[in-house]
Protein backbone atom coordinates (compact mmCIF):
# COMPACT_ATOMS: atom_id res chain seq x y z
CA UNK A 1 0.00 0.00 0.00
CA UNK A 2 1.36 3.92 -0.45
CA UNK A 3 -0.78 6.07 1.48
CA UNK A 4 0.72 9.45 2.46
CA UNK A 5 -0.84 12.16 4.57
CA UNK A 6 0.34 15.53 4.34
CA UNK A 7 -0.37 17.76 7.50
CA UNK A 8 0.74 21.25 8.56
CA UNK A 9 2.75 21.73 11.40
CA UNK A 10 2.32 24.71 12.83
CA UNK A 11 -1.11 26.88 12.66
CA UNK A 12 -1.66 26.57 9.07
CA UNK A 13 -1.07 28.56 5.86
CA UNK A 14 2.12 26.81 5.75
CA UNK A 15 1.78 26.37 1.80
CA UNK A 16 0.68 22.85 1.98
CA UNK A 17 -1.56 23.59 -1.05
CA UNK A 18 1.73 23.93 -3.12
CA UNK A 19 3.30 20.60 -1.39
CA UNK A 20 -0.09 18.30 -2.11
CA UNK A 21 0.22 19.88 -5.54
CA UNK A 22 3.63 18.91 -6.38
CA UNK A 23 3.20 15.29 -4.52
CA UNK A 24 -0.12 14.63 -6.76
CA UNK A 25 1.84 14.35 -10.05
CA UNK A 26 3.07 10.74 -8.19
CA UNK A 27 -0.20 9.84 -6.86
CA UNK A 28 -3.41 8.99 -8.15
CA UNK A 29 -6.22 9.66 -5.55
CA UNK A 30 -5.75 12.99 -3.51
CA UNK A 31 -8.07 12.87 -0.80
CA UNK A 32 -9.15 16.06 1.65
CA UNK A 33 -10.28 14.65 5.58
CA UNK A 34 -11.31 17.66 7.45
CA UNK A 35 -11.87 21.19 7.82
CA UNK A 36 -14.38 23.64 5.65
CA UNK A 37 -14.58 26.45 3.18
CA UNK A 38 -12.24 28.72 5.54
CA UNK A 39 -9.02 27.31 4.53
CA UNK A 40 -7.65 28.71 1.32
CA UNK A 41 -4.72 26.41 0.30
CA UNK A 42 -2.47 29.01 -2.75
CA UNK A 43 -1.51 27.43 -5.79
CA UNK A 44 0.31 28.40 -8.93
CA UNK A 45 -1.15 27.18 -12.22
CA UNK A 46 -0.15 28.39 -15.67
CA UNK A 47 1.18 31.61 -13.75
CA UNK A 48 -1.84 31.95 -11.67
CA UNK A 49 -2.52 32.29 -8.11
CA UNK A 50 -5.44 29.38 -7.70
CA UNK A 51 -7.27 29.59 -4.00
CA UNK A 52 -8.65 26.37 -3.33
CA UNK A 53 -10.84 26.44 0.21
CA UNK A 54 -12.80 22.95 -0.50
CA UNK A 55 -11.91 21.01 -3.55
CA UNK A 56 -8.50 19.16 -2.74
CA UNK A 57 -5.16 20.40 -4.14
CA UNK A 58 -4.39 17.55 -6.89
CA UNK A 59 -6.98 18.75 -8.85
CA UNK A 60 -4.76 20.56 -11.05
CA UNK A 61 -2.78 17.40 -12.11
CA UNK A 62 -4.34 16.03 -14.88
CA UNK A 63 -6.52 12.62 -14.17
CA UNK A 64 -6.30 12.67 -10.46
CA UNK A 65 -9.08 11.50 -8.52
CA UNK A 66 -10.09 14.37 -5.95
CA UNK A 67 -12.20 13.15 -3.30
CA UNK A 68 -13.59 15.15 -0.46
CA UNK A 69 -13.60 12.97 2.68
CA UNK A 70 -16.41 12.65 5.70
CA UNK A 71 -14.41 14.25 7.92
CA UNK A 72 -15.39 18.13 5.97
CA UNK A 73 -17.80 20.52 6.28
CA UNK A 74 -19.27 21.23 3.08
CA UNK A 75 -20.89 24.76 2.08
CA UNK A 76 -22.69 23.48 -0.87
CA UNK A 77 -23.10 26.55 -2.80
CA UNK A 78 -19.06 27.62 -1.97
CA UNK A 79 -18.08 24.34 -3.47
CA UNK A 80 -20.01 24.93 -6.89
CA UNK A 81 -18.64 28.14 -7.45
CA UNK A 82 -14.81 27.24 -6.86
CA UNK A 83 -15.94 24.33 -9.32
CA UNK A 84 -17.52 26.72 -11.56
CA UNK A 85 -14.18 28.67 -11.58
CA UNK A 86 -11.84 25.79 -12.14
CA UNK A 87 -14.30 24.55 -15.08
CA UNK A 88 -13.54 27.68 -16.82
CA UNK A 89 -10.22 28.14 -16.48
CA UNK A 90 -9.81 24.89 -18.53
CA UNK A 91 -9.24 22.40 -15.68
CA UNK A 92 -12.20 19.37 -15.43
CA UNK A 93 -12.62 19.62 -11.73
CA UNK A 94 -16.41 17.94 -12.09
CA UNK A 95 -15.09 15.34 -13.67
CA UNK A 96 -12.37 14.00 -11.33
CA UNK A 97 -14.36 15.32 -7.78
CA UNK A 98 -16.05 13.10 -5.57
CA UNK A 99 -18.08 13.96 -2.42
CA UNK A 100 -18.68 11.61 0.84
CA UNK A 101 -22.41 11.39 1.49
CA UNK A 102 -21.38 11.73 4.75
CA UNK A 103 -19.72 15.03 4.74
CA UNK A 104 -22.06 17.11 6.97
CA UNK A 105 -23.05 20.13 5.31
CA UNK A 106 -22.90 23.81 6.37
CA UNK A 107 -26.06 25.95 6.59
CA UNK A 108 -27.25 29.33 6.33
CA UNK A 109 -28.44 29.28 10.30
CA UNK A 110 -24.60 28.21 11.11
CA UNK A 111 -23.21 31.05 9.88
CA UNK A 112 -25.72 33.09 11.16
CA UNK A 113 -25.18 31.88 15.22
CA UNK A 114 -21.56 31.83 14.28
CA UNK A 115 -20.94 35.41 13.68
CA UNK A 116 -22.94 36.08 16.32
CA UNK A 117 -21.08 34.16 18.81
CA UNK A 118 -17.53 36.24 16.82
CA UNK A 119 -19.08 39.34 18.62
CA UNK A 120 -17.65 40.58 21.81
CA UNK A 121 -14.78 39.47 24.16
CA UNK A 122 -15.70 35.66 23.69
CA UNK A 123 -14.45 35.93 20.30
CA UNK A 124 -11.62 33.44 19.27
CA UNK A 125 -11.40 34.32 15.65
CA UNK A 126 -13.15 32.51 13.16
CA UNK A 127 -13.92 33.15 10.11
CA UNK A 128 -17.55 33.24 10.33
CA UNK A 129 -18.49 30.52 7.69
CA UNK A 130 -20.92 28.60 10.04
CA UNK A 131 -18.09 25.87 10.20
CA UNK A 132 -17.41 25.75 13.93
CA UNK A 133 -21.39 25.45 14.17
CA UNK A 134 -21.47 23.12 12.04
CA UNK A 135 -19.61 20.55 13.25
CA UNK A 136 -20.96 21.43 17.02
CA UNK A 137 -24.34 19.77 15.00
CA UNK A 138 -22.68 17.18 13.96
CA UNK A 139 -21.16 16.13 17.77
CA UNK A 140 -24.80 16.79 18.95
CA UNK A 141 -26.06 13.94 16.33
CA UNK A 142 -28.16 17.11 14.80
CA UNK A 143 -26.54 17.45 11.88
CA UNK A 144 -27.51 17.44 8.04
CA UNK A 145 -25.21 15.54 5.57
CA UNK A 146 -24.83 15.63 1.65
CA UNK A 147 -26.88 12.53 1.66
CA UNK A 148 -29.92 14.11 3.54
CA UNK A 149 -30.17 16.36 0.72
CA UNK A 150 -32.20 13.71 -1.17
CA UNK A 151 -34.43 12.95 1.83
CA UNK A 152 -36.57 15.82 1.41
CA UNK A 153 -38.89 14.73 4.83
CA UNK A 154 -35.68 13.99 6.94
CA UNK A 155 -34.23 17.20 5.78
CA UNK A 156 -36.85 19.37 6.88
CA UNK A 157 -37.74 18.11 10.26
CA UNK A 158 -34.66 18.47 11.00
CA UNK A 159 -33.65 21.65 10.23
CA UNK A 160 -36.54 23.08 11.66
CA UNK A 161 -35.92 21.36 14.81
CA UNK A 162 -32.51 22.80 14.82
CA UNK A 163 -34.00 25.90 14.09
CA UNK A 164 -36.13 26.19 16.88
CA UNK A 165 -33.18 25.56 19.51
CA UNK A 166 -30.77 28.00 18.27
CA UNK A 167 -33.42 30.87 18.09
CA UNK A 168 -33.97 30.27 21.96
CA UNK A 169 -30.24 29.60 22.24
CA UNK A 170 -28.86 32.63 20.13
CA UNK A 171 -32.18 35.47 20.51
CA UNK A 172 -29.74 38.01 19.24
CA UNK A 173 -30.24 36.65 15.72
CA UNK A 174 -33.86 35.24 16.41
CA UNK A 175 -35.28 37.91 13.77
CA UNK A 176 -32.56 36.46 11.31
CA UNK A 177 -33.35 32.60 12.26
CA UNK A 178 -36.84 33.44 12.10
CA UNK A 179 -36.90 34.59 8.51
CA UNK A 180 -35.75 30.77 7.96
CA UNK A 181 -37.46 27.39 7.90
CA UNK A 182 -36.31 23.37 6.24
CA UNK A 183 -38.72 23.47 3.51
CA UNK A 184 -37.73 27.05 2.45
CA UNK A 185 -34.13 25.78 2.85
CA UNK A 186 -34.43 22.24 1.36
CA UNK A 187 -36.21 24.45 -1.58
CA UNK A 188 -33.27 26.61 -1.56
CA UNK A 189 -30.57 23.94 -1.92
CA UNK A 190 -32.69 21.91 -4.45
CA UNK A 191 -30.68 23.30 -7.95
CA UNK A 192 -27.35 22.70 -5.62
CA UNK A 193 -28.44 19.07 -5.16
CA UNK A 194 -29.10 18.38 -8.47
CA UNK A 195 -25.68 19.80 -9.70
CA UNK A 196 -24.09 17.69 -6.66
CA UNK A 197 -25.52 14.38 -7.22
CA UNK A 198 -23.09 12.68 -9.88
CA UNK A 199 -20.47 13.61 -7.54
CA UNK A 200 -21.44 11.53 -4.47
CA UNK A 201 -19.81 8.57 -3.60
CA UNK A 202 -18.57 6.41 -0.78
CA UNK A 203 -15.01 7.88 -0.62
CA UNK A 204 -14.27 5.02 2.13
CA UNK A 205 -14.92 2.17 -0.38
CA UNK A 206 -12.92 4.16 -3.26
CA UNK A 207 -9.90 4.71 -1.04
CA UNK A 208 -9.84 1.11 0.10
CA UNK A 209 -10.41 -0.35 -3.41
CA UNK A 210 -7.38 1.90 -5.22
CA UNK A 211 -5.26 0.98 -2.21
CA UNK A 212 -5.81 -2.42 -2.95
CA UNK A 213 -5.45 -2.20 -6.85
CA UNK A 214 -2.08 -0.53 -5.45
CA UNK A 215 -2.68 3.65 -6.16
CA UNK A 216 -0.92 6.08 -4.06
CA UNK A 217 -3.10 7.75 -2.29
CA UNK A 218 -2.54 11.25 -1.00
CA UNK A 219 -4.52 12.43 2.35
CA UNK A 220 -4.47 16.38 2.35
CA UNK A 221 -5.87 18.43 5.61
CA UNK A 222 -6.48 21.96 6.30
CA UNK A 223 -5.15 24.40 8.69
CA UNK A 224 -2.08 22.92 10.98
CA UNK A 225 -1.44 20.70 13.94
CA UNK A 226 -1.80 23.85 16.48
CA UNK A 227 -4.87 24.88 15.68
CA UNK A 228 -6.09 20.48 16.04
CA UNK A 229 -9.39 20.78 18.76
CA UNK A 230 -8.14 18.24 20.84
CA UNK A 231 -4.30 18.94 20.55
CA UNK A 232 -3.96 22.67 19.69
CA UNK A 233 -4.10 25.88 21.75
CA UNK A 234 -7.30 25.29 22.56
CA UNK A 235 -9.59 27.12 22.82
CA UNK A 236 -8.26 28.85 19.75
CA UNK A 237 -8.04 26.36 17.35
CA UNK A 238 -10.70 25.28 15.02
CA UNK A 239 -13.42 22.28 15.17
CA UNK A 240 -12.13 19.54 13.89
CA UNK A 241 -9.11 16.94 14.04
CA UNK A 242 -6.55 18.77 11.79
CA UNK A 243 -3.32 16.44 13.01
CA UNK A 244 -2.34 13.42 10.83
CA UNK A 245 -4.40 11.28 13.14
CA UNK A 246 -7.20 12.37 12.16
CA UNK A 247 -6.61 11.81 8.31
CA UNK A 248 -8.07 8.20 8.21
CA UNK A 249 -11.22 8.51 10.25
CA UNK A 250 -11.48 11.70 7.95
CA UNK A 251 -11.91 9.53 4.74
CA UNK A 252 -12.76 5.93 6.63
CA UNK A 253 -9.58 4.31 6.24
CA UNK A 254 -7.71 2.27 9.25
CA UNK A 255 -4.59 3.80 10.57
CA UNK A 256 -2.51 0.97 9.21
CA UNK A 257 -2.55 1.48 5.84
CA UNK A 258 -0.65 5.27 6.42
CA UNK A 259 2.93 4.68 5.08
CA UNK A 260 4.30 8.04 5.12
CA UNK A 261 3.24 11.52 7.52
CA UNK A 262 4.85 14.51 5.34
CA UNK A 263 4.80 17.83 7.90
CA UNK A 264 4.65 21.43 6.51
CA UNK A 265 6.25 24.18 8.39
CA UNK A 266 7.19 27.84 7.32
CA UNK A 267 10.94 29.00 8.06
CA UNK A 268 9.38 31.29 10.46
CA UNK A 269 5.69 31.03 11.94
CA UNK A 270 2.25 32.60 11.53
CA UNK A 271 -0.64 32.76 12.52
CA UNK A 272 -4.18 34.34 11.96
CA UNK A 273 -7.00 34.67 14.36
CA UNK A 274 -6.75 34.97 18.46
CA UNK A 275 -4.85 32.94 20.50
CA UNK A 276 -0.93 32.91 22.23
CA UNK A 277 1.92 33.14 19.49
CA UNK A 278 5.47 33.34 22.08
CA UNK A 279 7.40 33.82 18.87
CA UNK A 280 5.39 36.89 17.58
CA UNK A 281 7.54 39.25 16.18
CA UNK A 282 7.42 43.40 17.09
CA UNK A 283 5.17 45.14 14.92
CA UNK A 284 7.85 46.87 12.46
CA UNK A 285 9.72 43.53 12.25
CA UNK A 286 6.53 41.58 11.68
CA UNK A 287 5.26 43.88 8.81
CA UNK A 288 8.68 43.84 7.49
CA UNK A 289 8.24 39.44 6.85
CA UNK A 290 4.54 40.21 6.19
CA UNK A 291 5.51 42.04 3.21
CA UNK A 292 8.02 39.93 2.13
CA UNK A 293 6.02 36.78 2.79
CA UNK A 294 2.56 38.11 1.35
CA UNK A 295 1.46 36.71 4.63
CA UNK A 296 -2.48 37.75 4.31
CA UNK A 297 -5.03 35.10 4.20
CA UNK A 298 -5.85 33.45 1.43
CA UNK A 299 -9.47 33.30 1.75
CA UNK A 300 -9.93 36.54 3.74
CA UNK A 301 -7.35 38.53 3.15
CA UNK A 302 -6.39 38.85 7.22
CA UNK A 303 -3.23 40.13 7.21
CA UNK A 304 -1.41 37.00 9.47
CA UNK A 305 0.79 37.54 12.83
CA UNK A 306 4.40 36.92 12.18
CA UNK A 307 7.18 35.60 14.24
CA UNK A 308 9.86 33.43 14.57
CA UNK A 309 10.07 29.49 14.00
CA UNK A 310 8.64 27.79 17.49
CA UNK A 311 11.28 24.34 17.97
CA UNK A 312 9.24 23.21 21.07
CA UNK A 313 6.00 23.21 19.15
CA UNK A 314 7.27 22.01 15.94
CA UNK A 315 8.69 19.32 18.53
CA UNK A 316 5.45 19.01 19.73
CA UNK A 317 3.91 18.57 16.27
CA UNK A 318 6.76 15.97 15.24
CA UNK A 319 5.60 13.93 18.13
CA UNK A 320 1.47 14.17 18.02
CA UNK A 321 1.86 13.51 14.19
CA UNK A 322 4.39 10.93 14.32
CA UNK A 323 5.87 13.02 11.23
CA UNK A 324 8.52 10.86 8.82
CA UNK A 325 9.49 13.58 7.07
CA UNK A 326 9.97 17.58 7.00
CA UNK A 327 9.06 20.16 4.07
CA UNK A 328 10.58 23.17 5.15
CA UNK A 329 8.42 26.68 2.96
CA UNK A 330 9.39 29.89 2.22
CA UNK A 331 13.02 30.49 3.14
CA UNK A 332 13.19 32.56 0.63
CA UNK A 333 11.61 35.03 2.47
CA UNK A 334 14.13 35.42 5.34
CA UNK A 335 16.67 36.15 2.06
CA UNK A 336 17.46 39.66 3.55
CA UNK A 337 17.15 39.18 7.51
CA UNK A 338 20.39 40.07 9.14
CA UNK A 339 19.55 37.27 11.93
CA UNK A 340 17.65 34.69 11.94
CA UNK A 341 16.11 34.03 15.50
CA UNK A 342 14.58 30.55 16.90
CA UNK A 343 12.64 30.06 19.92
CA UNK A 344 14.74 26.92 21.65
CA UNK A 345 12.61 26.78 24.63
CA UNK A 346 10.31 28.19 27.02
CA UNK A 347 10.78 30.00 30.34
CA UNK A 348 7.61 30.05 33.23
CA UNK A 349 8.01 32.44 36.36
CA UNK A 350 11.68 32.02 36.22
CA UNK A 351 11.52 28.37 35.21
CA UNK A 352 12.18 26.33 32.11
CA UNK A 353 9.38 24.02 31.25
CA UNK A 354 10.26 20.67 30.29
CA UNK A 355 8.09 20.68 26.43
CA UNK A 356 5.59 22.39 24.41
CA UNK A 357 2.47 22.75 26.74
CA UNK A 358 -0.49 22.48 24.19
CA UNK A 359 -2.48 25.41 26.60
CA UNK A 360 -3.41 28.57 25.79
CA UNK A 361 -3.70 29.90 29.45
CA UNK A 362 0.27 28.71 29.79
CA UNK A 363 1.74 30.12 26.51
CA UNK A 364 0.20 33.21 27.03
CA UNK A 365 2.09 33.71 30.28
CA UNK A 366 6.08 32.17 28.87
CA UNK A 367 8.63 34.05 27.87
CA UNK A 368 11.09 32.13 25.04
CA UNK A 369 14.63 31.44 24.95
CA UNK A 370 16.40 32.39 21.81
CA UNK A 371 18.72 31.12 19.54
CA UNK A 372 20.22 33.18 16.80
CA UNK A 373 21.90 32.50 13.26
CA UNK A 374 23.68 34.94 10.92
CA UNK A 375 21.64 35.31 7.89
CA UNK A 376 22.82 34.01 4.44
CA UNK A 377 21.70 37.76 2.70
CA UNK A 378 21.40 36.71 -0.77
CA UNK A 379 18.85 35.09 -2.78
CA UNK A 380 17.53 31.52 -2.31
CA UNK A 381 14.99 31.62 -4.95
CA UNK A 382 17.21 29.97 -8.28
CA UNK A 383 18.44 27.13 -5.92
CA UNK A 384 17.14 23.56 -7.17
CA UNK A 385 20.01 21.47 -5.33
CA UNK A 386 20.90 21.47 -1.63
CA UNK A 387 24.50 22.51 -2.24
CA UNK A 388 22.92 25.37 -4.27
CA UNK A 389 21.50 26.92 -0.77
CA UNK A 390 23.94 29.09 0.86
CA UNK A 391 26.04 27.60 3.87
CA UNK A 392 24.19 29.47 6.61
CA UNK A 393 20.77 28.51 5.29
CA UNK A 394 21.77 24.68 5.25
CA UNK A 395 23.53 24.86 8.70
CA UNK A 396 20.07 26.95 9.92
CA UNK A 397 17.95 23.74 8.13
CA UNK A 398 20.37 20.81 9.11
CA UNK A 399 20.01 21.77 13.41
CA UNK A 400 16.26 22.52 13.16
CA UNK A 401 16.18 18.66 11.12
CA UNK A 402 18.71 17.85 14.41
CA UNK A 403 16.67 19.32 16.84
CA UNK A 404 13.16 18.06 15.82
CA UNK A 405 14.40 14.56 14.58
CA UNK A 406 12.74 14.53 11.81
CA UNK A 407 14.58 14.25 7.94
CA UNK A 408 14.05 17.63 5.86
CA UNK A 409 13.24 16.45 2.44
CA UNK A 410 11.70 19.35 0.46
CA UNK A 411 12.79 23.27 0.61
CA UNK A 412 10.65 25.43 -0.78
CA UNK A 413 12.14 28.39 -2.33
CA UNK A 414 9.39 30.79 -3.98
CA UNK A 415 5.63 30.19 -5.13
CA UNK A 416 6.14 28.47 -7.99
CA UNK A 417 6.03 24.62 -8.60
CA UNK A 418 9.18 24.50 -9.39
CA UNK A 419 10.91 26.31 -6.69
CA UNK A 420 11.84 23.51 -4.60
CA UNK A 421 15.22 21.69 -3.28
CA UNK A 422 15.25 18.41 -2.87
CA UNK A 423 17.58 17.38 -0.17
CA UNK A 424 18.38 14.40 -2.31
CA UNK A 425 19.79 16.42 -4.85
């Protein structure tokens, strides 16, 4: 069997988009397990800037099979339009998607409660898409998946059910949940489910029976190992299992058939939304690598915190992912740093804590311990071979690979495909 999952190990946006791209011209089946329409994974095709949010990253090599796993939240009407878009631009994205029928979907009332619940000093962040509310249905066992779409009785008793608790639950929006009702909705989503219905499949079955006709199979999440609900800086993280583990219940395969666990992490670190972030540079210094990063959001445009790489919680995210290897983005972009900084560990009321404590109420209170490198202050961008990278950027790679014990296989060197060094070359 080849399975591979490809997770991000830090709090996303760590250009995994590009990585799942340029693995998918050796796979056949490219497979996305969790997360919703708030992710925007970046790609380059034919000189232009591609945002995926929902439709997985192979889809721009020719004759891949895209699935989109269980494990996602699906905004029905978001997902036709980035279709729409890739139709016309030439690439045949309805003909190699497929959709789980279990994939819960996201509805109108979940992004209404959820930008509610943004409002105010409880806010963590979001995005306001209705994801995080949507997958708090699908814990409660009230949720509605692609399937129910076709059960037009099901469909409506149960959204009007759900209805009627969150307009008790959330009266600041009861006017706006009022205005709502399932048959109106099921009505609504009728043309969507019609255009959706060649696409549904049982992604489990399909996985399993190209693993066994021996395909490589490519797992792809969304956001990064920090922001994982049960593993992350929780309460700021997002709703779902973004870590490698939970790749196969995120599609419905068994853990054993995973051969490989490719992490992502940026030279430096980002991050978007609330939350701690010890390494977060100064202002001036962070809109300096902000600039020369293009670190806003992909899918909103929120320009991202900066700061330094994090060892303890790439550490951290070596361990909870079991990683095998290490695909190291964007060192271009500390080209023209004078000093390159690295948090090495953490200090708490005077004392150094033993490892990466995955708790918001403790990082926001450390204070990190630096290491620093001279900067290599020329350009990384032409380099395609690891003795093409200058010595101080390969002795700055080689003891973070030391130090986190995992191999660095991939560099990534600028946007495009082919601006990668492969440490084999």
């Amino acid at each position: 069997m080849s399975c591979t999952i490809v997770v991000g190990a830090q709090w996303g946006d760590e250009g995994k988009g590009k990585i799942v791209d340029a693995l998918s011209a050796a796979a056949e089946v490219v497979a996305r397990y969790q997360g919703g329409p708030n992710a925007g994974h970046s790609v380059i095709h034919k000189g232009e800037t591609l945002v995926l949010h929902l439709v997985p990253s192979g889809i721009l090599n020719p004759g891949r099979r895209c699935l989109i796993g269980n494990g996602v939240v699906i905004d029905a009407w978001r997902l036709k339009d980035e279709v729409d878009q890739l139709c016309a631009r030439g690439i045949p994205a309805f003909e190699q998607l497929g959709v789980s029928g279990s994939a819960h979907l996201i509805l109108p009332y979940h992004r209404a409660v959820e930008a509610s619940s943004e409002r105010g000093p409880g806010a963590i962040g979001t995005t306001g898409r209705g994801i995080g509310y949507a997958y708090r249905d699908k814990a409660a066992r009230t949720g509605l998946r692609v399937a129910d779409l076709y059960d037009r009785e099901h469909f409506i008793a149960q959204a009007d059910r759900n209805l009627a608790r969150l307009r008790f639950e959330f009266p600041e929006v009861a006017d706006e949940l009022s205005a709502m009702n399932g048959a109106a909705l099921f009505a609504e989503l009728a043309p969507i489910a019609a255009w959706l219905a060649p696409l549904v499949c049982d992604v489990a079955l399909e996985l399993h029976q190209a693993l066994t006709a021996g395909k490589r199979v490519l797992l792809e999440g969304a956001q990064g190992t920090l922001l994982d609900l049960d593993h992350g800086t929780y309460p700021f993280v997002t709703s779902s299992s973004a870590s490698a583990a939970g790749a196969p219940a995120g599609v419905g395969l068994g853990p054993s058939v995973v051969d490989e666990v490719i992490g992502v992490t940026k030279a430096y670190a980002t991050r978007v939304g609330h939350g701690p972030f010890p390494t977060e540079m100064p202002l001036e210094e962070a809109a300096r690598l902000r600039e020369a990063g293009e670190e806003y959001g992909a899918t909103t445009g929120r320009p991202r915190r900066c700061g330094w790489l994090d060892l303890p919680a790439l550490q951290y995210s070596a361990r909870i992912n079991g990683l095998t290897q290490l695909v190291v983005t964007k060192l271009d972009v500390l080209d023209e740093f004078d000093e390159i900084r690295v948090a090495v560990g953490y200090q708490l009321d005077g004392a150094m804590l033993p490892a990466y404590p995955p708790s918001a109420r403790v990082l926001e209170r450390v204070t990190p311990v630096w290491k620093s490198f001279p900067g290599w202050k020329c350009s990384t961008t032409g380099a395609r071979r690891w003795s093409d990278l200058p010595q101080a950027a390969r002795t700055y790679l080689e003891w973070v690979e030391a130090e986190v014990g995992v191999p660095i296989t991939t560099v990534s060197v600028g946007a495009a495909r082919e601006a990668e060094v492969s440490r084999k070359s």
